[in-house]
N, C-alpha and C. Protein backbone atom coordinates (compact mmCIF):
# COMPACT_ATOMS: atom_id res chain seq x y z
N UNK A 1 0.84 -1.17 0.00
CA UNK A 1 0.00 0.00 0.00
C UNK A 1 0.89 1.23 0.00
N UNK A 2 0.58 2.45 -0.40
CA UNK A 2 1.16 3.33 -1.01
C UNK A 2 0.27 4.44 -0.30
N UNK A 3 0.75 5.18 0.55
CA UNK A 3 0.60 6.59 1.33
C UNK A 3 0.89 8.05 0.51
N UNK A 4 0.42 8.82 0.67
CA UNK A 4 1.08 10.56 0.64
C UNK A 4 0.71 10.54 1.56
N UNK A 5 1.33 11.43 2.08
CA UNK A 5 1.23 12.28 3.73
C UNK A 5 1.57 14.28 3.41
N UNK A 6 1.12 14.85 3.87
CA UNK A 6 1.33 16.30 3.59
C UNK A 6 1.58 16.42 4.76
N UNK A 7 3.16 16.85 5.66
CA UNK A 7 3.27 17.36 6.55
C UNK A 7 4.02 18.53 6.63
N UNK A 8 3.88 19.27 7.73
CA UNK A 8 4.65 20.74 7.73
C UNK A 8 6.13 20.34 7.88
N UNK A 9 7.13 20.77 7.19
CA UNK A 9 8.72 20.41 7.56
C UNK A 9 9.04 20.00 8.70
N UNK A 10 8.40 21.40 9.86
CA UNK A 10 9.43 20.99 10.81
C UNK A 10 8.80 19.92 11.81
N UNK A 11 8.22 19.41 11.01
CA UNK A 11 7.82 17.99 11.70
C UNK A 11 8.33 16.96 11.04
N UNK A 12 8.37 17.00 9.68
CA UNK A 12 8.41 15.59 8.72
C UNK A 12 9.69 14.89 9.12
N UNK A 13 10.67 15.58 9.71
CA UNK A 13 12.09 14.73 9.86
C UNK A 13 11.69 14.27 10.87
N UNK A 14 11.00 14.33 12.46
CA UNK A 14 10.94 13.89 12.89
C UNK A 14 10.28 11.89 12.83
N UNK A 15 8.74 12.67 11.50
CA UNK A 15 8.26 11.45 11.29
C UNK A 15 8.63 10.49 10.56
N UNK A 16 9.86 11.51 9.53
CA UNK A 16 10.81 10.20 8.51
C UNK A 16 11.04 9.43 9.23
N UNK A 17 12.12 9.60 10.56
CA UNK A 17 13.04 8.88 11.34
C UNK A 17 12.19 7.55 11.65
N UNK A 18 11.05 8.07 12.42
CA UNK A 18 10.19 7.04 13.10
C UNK A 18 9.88 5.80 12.14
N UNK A 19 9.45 6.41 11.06
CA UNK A 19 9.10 5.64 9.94
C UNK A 19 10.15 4.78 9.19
N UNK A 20 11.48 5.51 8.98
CA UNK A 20 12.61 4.59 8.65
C UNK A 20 13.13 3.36 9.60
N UNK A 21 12.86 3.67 11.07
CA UNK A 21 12.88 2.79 11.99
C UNK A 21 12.13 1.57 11.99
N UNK A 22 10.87 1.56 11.33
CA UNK A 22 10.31 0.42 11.15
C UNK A 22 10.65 -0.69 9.96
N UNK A 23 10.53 -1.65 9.95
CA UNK A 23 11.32 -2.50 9.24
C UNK A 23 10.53 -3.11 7.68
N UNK A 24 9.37 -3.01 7.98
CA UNK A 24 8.11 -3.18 7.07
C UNK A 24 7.69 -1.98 6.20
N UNK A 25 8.75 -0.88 6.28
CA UNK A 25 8.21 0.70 5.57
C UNK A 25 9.18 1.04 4.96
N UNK A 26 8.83 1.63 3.85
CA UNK A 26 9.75 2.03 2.81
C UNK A 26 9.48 3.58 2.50
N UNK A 27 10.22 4.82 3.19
CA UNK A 27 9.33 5.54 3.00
C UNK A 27 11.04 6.58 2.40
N UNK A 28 10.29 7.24 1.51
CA UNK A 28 11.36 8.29 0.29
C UNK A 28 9.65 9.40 0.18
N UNK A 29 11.24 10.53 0.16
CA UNK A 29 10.60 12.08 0.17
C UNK A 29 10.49 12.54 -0.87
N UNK A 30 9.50 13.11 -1.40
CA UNK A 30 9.49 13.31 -2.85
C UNK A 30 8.86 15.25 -2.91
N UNK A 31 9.13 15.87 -4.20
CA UNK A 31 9.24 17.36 -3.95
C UNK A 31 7.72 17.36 -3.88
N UNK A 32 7.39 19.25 -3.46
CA UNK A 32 5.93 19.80 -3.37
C UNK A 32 5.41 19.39 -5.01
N UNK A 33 6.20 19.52 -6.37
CA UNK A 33 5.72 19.57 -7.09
C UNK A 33 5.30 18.00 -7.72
N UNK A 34 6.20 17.05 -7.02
CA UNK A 34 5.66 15.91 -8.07
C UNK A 34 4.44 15.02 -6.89
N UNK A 35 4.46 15.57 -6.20
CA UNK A 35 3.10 15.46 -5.06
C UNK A 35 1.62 16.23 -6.03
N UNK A 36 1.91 17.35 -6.30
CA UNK A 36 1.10 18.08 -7.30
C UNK A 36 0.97 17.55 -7.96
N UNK A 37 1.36 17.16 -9.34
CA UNK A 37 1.39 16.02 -10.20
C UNK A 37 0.80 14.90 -9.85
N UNK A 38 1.00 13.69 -9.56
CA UNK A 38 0.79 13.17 -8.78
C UNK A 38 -0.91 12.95 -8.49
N UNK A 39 -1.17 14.00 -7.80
CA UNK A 39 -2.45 14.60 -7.37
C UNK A 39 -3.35 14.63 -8.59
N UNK A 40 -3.36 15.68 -9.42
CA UNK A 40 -3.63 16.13 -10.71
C UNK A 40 -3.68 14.34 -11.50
N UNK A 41 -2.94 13.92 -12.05
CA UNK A 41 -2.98 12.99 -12.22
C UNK A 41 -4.08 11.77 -12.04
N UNK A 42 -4.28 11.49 -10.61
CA UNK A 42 -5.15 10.89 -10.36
C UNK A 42 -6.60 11.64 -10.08
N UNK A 43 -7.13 12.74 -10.38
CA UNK A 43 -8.27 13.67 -10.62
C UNK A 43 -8.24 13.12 -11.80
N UNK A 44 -7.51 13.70 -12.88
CA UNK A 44 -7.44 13.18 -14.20
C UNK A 44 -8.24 11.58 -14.43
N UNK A 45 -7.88 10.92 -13.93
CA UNK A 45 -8.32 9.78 -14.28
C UNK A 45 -9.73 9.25 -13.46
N UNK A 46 -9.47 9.66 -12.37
CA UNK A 46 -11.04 9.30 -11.98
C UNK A 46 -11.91 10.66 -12.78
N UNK A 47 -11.42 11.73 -13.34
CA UNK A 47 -12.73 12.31 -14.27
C UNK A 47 -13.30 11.37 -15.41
N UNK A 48 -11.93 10.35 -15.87
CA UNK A 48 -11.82 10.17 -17.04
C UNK A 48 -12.82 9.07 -16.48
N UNK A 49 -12.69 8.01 -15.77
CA UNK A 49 -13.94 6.94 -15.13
C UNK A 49 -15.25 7.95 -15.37
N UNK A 50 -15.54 8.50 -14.98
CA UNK A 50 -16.77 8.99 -14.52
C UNK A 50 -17.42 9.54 -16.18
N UNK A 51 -16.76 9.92 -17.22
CA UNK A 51 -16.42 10.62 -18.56
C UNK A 51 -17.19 8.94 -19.12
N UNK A 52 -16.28 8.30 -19.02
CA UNK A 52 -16.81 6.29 -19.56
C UNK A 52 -18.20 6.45 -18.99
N UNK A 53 -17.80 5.97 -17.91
CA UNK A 53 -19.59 6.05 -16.98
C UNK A 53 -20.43 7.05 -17.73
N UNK A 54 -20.41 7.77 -18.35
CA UNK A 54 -21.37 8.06 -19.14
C UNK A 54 -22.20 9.71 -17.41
N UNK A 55 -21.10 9.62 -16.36
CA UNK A 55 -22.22 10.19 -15.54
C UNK A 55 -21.37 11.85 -15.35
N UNK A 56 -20.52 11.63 -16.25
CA UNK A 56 -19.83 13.28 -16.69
C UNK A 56 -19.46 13.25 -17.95
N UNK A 57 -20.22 14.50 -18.79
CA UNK A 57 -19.88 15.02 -20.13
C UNK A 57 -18.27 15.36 -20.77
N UNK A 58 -17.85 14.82 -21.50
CA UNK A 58 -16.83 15.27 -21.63
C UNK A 58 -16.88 15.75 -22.62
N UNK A 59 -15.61 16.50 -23.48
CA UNK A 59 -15.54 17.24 -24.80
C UNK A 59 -14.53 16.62 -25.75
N UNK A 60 -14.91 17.09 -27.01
CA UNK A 60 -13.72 16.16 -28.40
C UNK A 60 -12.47 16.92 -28.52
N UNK A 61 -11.46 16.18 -29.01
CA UNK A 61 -10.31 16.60 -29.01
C UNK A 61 -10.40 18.25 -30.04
N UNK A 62 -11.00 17.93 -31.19
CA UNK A 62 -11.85 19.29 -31.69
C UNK A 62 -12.16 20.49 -30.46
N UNK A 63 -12.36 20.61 -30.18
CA UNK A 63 -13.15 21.76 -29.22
C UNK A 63 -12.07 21.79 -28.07
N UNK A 64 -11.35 21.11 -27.63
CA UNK A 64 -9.98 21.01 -26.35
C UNK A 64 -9.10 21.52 -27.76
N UNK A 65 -8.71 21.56 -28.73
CA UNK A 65 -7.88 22.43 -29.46
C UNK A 65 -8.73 23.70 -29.95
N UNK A 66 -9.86 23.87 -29.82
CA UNK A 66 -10.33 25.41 -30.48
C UNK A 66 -10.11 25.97 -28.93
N UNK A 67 -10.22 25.56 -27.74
CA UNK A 67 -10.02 26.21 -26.55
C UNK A 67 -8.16 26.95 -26.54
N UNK A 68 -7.31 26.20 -26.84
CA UNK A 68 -6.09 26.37 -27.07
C UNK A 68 -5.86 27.73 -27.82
């Protein structure tokens, strides 16, 4: 299983440590931006479920390039 966590700095070293201490956790710091990404990303795709599902409209590649 696979976590994000958003914590304020001057805490997170404390909770790396704890967390590297355990033997069953694999835990690596990754920047504000590919957390963003990341994020974005998976919005992206559960729109795109919901777009299939037929229970959100989506638009044609036509009209996403006249927006451009």
């Amino acid at each position: 299983m696979k976590v994000l966590l958003d914590i304020k700095d001057d805490k997170a070293t404390h909770l790396l440590e704890v967390l590297k201490g355990l033997s069953y956790v694999k835990a690596t710091t990754i920047s504000d931006e590919k957390a963003l990404l990341m994020k974005e990303i998976k919005e992206s795709v559960e729109e795109l479920k919901l777009v299939r599902q037929g229970k959100l409209k989506g638009i044609t590649a036509q009209q996403l390039l006249d927006e451009l």
